[in-house]
Protein backbone atom coordinates (compact mmCIF):
# COMPACT_ATOMS: atom_id res chain seq x y z
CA UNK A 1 8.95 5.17 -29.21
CA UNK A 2 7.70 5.88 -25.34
CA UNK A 3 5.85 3.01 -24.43
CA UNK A 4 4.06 1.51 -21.06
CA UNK A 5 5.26 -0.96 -18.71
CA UNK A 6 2.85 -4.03 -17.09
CA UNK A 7 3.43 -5.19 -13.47
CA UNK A 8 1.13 -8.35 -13.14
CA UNK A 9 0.96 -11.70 -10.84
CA UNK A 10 2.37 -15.00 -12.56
CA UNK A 11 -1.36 -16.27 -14.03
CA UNK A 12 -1.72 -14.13 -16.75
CA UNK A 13 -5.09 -12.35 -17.56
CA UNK A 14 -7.52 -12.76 -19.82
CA UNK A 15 -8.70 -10.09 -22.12
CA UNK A 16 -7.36 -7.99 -24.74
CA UNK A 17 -4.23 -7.07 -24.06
CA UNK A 18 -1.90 -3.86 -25.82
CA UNK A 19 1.16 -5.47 -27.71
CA UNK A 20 2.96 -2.79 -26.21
CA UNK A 21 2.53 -3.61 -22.51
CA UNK A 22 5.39 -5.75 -20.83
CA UNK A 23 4.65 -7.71 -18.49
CA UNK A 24 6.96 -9.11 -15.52
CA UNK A 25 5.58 -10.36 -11.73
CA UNK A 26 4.21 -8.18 -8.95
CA UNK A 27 4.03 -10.38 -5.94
CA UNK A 28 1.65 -10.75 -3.00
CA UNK A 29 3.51 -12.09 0.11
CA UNK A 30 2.26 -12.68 3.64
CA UNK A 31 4.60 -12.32 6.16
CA UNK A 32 3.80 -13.50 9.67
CA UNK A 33 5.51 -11.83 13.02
CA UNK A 34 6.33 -13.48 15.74
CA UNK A 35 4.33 -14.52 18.23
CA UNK A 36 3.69 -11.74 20.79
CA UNK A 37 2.25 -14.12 23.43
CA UNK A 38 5.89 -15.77 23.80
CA UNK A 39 7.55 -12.21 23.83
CA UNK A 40 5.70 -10.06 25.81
CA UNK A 41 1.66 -10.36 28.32
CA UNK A 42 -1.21 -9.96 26.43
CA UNK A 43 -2.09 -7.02 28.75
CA UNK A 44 0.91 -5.34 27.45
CA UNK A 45 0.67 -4.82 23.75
CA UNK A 46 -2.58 -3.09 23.39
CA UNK A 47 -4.47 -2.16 20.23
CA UNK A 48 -6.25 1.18 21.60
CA UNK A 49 -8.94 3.30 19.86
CA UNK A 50 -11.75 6.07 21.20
CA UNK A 51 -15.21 5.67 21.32
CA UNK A 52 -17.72 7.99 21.36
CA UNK A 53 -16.88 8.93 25.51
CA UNK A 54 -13.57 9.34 24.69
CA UNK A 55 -12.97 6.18 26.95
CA UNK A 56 -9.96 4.09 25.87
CA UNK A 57 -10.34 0.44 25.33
CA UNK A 58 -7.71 -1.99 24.93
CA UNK A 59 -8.10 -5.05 22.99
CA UNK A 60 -4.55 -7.82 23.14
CA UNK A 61 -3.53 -7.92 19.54
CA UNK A 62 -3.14 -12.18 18.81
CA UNK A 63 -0.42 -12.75 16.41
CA UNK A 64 -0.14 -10.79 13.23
CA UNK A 65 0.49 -11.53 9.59
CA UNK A 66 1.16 -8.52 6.98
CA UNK A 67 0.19 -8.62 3.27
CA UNK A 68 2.65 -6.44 1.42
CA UNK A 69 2.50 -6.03 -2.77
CA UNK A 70 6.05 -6.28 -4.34
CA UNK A 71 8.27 -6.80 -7.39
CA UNK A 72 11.19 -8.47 -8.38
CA UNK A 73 13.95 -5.21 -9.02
CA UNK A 74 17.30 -4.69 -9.40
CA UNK A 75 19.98 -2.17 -8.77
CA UNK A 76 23.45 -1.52 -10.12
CA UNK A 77 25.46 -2.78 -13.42
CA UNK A 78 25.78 -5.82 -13.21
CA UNK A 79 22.39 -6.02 -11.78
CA UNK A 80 22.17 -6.93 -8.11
CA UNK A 81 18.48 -8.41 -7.42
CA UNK A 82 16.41 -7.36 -4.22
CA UNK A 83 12.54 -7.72 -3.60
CA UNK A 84 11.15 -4.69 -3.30
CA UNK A 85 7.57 -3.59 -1.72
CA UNK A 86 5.62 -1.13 -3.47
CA UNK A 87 4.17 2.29 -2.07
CA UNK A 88 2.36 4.73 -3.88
CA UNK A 89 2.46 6.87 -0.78
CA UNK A 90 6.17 7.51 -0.07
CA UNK A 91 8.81 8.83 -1.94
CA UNK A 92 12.61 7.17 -0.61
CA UNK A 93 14.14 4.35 -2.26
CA UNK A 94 16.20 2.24 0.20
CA UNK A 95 18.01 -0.93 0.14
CA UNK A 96 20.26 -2.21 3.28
CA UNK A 97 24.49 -2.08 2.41
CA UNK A 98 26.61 -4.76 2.51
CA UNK A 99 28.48 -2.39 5.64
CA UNK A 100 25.54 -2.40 7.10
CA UNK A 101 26.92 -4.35 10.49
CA UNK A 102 24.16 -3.83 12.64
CA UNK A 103 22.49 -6.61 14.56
CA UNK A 104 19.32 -6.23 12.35
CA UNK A 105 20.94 -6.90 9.44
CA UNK A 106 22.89 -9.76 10.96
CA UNK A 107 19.96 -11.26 11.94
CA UNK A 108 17.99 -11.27 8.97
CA UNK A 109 18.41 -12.94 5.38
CA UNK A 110 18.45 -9.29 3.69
CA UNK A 111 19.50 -8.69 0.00
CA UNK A 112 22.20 -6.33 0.39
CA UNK A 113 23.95 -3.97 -2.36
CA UNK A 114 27.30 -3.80 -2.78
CA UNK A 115 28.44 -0.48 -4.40
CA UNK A 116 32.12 -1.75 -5.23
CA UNK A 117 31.17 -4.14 -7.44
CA UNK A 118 28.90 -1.74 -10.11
CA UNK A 119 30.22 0.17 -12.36
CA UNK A 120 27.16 2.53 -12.44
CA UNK A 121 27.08 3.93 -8.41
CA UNK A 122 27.78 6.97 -8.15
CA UNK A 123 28.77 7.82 -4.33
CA UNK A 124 27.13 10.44 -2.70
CA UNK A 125 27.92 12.69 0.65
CA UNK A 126 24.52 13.56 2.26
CA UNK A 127 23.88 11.46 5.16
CA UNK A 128 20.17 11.00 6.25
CA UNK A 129 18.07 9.03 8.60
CA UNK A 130 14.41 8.05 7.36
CA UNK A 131 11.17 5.95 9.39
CA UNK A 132 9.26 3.67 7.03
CA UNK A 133 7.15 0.95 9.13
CA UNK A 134 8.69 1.55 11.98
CA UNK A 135 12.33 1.07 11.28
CA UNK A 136 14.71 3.98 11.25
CA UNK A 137 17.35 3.46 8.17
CA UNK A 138 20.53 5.69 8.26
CA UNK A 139 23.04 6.40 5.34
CA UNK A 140 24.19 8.34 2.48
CA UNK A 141 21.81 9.11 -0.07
CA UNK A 142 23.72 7.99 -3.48
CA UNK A 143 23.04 7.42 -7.28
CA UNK A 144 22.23 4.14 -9.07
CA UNK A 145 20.50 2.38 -11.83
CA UNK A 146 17.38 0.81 -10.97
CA UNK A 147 15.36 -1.89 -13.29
CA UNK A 148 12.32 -3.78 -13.03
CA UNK A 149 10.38 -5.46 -15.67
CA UNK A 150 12.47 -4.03 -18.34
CA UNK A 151 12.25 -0.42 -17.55
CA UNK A 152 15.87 1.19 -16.70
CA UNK A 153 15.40 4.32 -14.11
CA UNK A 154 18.88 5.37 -14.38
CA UNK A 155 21.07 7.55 -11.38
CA UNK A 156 18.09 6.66 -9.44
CA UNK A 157 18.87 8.20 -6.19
CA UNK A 158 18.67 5.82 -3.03
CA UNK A 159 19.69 5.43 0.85
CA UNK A 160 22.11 3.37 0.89
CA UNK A 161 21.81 1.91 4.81
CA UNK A 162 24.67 1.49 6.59
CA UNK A 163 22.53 0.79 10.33
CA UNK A 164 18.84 -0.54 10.50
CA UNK A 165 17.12 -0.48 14.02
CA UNK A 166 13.59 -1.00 14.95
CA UNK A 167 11.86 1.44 16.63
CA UNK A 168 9.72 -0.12 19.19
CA UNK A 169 9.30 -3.92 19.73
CA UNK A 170 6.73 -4.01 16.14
CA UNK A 171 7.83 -3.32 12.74
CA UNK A 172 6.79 -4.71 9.60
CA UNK A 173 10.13 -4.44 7.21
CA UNK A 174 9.47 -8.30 7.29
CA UNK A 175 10.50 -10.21 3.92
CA UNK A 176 11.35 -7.31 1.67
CA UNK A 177 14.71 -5.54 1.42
CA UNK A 178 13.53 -2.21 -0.23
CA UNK A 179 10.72 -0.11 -0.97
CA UNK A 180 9.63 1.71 -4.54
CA UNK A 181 7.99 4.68 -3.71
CA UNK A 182 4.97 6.02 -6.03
CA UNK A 183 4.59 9.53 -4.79
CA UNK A 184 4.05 11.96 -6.94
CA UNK A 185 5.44 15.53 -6.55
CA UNK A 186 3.81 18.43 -7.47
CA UNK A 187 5.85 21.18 -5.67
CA UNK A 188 8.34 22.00 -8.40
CA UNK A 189 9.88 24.45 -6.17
CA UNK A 190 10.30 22.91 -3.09
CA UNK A 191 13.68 21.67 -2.37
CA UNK A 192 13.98 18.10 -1.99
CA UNK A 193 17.09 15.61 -1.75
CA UNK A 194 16.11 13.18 -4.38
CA UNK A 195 12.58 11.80 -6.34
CA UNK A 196 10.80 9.22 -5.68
CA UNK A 197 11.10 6.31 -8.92
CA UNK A 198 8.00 7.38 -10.14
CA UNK A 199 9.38 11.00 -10.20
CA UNK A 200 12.50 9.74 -11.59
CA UNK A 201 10.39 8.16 -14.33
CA UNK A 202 8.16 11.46 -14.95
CA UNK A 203 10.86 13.55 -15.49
CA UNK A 204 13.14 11.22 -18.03
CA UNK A 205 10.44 11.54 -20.14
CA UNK A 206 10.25 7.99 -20.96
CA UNK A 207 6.28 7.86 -21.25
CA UNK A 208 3.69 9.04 -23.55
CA UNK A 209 1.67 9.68 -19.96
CA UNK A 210 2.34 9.85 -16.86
CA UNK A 211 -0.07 7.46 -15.51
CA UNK A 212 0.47 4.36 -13.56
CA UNK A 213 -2.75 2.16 -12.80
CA UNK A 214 -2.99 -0.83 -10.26
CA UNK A 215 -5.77 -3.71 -9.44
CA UNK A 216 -4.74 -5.32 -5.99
CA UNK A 217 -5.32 -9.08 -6.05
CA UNK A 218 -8.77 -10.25 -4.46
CA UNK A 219 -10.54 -13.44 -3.65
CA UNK A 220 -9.62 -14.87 -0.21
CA UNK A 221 -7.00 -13.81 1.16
CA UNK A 222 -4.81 -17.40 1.63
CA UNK A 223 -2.15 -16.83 4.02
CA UNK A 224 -0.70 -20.64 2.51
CA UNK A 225 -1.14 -19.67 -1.13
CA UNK A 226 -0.73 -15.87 -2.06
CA UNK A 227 -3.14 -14.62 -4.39
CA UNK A 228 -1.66 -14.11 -7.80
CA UNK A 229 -4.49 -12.10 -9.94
CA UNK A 230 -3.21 -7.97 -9.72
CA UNK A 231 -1.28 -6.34 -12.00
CA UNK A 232 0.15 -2.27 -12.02
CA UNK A 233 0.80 -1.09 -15.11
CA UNK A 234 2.95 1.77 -15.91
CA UNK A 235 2.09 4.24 -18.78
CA UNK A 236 -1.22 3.12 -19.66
CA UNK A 237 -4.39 1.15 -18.95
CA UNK A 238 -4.50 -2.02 -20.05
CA UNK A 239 -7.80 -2.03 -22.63
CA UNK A 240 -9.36 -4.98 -20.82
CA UNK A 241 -11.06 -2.22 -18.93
CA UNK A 242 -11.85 0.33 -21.57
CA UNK A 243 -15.70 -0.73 -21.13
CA UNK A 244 -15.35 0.40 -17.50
CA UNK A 245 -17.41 3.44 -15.93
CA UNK A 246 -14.23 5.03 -14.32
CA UNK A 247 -15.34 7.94 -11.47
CA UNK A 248 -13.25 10.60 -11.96
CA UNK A 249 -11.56 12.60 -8.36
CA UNK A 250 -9.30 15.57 -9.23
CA UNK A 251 -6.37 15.60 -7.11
CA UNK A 252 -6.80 18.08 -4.05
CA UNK A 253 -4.53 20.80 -3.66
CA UNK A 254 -4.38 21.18 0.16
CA UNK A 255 -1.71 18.12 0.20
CA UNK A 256 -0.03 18.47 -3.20
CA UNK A 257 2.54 14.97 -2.92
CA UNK A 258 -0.20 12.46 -2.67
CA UNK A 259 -2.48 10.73 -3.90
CA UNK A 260 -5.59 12.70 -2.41
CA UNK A 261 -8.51 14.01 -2.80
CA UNK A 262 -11.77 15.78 -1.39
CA UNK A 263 -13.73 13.89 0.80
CA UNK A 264 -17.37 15.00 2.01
CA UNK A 265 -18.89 12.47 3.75
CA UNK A 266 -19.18 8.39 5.43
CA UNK A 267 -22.33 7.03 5.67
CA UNK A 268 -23.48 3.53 6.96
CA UNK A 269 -26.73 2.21 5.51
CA UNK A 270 -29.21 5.05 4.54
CA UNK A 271 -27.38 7.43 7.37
CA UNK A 272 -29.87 7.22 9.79
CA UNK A 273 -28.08 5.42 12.41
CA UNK A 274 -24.48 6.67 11.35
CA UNK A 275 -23.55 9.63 9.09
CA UNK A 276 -20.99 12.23 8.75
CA UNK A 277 -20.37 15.15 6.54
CA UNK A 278 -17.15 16.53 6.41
CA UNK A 279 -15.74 20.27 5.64
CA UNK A 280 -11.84 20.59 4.46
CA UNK A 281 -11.11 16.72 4.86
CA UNK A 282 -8.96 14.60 2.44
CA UNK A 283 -8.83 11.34 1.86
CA UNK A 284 -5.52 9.57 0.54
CA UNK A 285 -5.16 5.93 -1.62
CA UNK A 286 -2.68 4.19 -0.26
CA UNK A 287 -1.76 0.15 -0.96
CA UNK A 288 0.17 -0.19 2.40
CA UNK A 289 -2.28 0.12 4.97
CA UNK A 290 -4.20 -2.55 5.95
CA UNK A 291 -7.24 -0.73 7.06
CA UNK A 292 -10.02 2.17 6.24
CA UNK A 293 -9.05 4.43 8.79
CA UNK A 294 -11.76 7.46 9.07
CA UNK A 295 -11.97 9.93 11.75
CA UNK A 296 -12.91 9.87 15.74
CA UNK A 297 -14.70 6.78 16.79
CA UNK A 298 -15.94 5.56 13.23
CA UNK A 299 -13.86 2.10 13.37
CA UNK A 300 -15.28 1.28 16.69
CA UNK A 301 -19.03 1.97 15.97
CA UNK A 302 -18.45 0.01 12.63
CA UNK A 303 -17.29 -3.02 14.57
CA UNK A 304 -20.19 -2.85 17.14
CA UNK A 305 -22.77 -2.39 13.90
CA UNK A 306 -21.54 -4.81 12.30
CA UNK A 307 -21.03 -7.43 15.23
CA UNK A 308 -16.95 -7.88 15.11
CA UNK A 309 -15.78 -9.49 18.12
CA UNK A 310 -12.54 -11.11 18.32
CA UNK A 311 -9.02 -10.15 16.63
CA UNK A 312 -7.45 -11.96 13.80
CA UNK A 313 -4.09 -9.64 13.44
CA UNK A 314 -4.50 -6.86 12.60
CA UNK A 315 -8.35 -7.31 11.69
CA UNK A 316 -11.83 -8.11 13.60
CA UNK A 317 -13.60 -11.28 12.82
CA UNK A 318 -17.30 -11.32 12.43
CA UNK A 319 -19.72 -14.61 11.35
CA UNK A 320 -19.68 -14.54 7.58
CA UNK A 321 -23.33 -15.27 7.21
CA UNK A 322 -24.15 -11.58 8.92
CA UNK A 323 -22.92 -10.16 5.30
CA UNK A 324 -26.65 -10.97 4.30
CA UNK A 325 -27.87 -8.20 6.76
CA UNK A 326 -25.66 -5.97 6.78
CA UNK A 327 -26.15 -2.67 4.96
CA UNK A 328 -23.89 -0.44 2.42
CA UNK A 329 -20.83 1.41 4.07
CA UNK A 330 -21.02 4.60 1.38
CA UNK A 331 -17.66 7.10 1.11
CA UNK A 332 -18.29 10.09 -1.00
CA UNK A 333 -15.27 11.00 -2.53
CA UNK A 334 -15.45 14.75 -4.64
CA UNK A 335 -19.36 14.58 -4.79
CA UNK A 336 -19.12 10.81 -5.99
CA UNK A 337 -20.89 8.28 -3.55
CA UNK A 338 -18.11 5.03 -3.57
CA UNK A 339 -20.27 2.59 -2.14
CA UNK A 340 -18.88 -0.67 -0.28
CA UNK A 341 -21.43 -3.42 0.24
CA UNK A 342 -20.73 -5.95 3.26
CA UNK A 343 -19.23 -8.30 0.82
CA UNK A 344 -16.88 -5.86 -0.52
CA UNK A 345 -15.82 -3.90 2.96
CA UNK A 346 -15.19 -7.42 4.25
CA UNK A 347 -11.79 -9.66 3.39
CA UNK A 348 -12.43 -13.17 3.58
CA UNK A 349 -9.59 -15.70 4.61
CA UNK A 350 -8.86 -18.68 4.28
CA UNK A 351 -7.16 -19.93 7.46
CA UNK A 352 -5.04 -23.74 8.40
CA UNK A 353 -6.49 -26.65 6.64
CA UNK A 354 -9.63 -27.26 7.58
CA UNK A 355 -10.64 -24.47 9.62
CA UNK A 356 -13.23 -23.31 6.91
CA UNK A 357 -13.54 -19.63 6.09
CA UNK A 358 -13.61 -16.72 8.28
CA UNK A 359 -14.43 -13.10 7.70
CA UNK A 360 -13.00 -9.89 8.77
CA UNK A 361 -13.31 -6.17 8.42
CA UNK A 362 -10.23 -4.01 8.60
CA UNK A 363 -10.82 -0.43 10.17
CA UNK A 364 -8.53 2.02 12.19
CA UNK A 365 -9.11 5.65 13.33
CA UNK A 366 -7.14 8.02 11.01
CA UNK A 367 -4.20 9.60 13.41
CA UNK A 368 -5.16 12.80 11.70
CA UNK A 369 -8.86 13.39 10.93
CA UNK A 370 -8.27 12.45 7.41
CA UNK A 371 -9.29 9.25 5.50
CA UNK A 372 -7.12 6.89 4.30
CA UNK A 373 -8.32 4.15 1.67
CA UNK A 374 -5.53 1.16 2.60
CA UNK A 375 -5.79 -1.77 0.21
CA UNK A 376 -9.12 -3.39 2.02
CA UNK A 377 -10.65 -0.80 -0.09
CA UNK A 378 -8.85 -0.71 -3.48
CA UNK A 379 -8.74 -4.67 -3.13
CA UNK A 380 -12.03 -3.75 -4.88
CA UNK A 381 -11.31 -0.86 -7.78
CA UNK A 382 -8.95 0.12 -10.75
CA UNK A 383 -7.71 2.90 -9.64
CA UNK A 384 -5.19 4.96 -12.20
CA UNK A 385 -3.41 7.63 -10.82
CA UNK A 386 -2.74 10.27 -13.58
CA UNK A 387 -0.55 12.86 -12.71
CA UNK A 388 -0.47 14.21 -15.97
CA UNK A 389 -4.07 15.59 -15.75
CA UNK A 390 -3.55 15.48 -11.33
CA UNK A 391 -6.33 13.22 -11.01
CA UNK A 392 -7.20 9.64 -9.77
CA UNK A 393 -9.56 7.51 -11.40
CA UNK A 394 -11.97 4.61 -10.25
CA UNK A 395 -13.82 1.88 -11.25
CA UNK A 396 -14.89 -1.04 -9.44
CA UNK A 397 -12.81 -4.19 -10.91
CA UNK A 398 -16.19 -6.48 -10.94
CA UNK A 399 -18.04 -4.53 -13.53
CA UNK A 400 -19.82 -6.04 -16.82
């Protein structure tokens, strides 16, 4: 019998839960970078955007720490154990080699996989060089079996890096060795070099329905303690949430290998300061982006309306007690109004002993004129991504 598979943090949930679901750890890990004050002047790693002049502002980035969402996987027979981050918005699995000799992965306490030692790799020839968070990975793309939690995805294929270099002086492949990609793919025709897991998954045939659903932990965000209260399920829903009002968003079909979908407007308050309506724009889920990003100069307006000032990483830091007065930041999504209030479009944090708690909002501008909903907005939804019915579905994860 097909059956569905339950990613969760360590304190289990309460609730009714399926017999059938398994469930096995999805972490939340921090992972600071080094200091960029003792590496390079202020003045000379810039975080740029465009206001409304189209002048460009530069604002020193302080040091930076990255939350990434990740399980515990393995790959080969015997099983060789990595931690792996998880992306629902990219497709290449990719683990460093035990050849890999370069001084990256000298340098750093990497899981590495050795080939000779499972029975189940199967070699490949095609060479290829990827970018995923600014590193470039290069190798041959090759067969194995991959497991987490109990579920077996078997001549999974993979990049197999023999050389890892940054490109640039900032990455973020910090305290991960791999990544499991989520993307879904559509485009039966095009011609691709290998699936994505979930892809691999889809077409074993191994569940009753393609679906996989996720709820991000929330709370403060402790970069001493990582939260422990998400889960991702694959295969189902857990029934917990079968009282929720779910907003249904049918998949668009101008970018058929993501998650996306229509988008029609932003509006801040009741739109009389700050509204836009949109023709032909998408906007794409996505749980490894640490932002909203919307078009042209929305992130900087937000952060003058809403009073952010100084930089906390990656984020802007505004007095906590403002959330009182602030109004409604509304996306419509497909005809359906998603609407953030200040205390949900906000991430509270929880800084060094003692220092009380701070509050900051995480916007970007979109490289593309598109949106893209990074985990400071699913931190606050279900969101199941059904790509049996091409569809992505909603609900926000504090409803009654």
């Amino acid at each position: 019998m097909k059956t569905s598979f339950v990613l969760y943090c360590a304190v289990a949930l309460s609730g009714s839960i399926q017999a059938v679901l398994h469930r096995f750890p999805i972490h939340e890990h921090y992972v600071p970078t080094p200091s960029f004050a003792q590496r390079f002047k202020r003045e000379q790693v810039p975080f740029s955007y465009q206001d409304f002049n189209d002048d460009t502002h530069k604002i020193p980035f302080k040091d930076v720490a990255i939350v990434l969402y990740g399980i515990d996987a393995t790959l080969g027979t015997p099983p060789q154990p990595f931690l792996m981050s998880i992306d629902i918005d990219w497709d290449v699995l990719f683990v460093p080699s035990i050849a890999c000799a370069s001084q990256f992965c000298n340098s750093r306490k990497l899981s590495r996989f050795d080939s000779s030692i499972s029975s189940s790799f199967v070699q490949g020839q095609q060479q290829l060089t990827i970018e995923y968070a600014s590193m470039m990975s290069h190798g041959a793309i090759s067969n194995e079996t991959l497991s987490f939690g109990g579920l077996q995805v078997e001549r999974q294929p993979f990049l197999e890096a023999t050389d890892i270099w940054a490109d640039g002086y900032f990455h973020w492949y910090r305290g991960y060795s791999g990544v499991i990609g989520f993307q879904p793919r559509f485009d039966t025709e095009a011609v691709v070099p290998f699936s994505s897991p979930w892809q691999t998954i889809v077409e074993s045939g191994t569940l009753d329905r393609n679906i996989f659903s996720i709820r991000l932990p929330n709370g403060p965000h402790d970069f001493l303690q990582p939260r422990t209260n998400g889960e991702l399920v694959i295969g189902g829903v857990d029934t917990q949430y079968s009282d929720h009002n779910f907003t249904i968003l049918p998949l668009t079909p101008t970018t058929p290998d993501s998650w996306s979908v229509e988008a029609r407007s932003v509006i801040w308050g009741d739109g009389t300061s700050l509204r836009q309506d949109f023709d032909h724009c998408v906007a794409t889920f996505s749980i490894s982006i640490p932002a909203i990003r919307l078009p042209g100069a929305w992130s900087h307006r937000l952060y003058e309306l809403i009073g952010a000032r100084e930089h906390d990483g990656f984020f802007m830091t505004f007095p906590c007690q403002n959330r009182e007065f602030l109004p409604n930041l509304t996306i419509v999504l497909g005809g359906n109004e998603m609407i953030l209030t200040p205390y949900e479009y906000s991430l509270e944090s929880v800084g060094q002993p003692g220092s009380g708690l701070s509050c900051m909002v995480g916007f970007d501008q979109s490289p593309d004129n598109t949106i893209q909903l990074g985990w400071p907005f699913l931190e606050n939804f279900i969101s199941v991504f059904d790509q049996d019915l091409r569809e992505v579905r909603i609900a926000k994860s504090n409803q009654k």
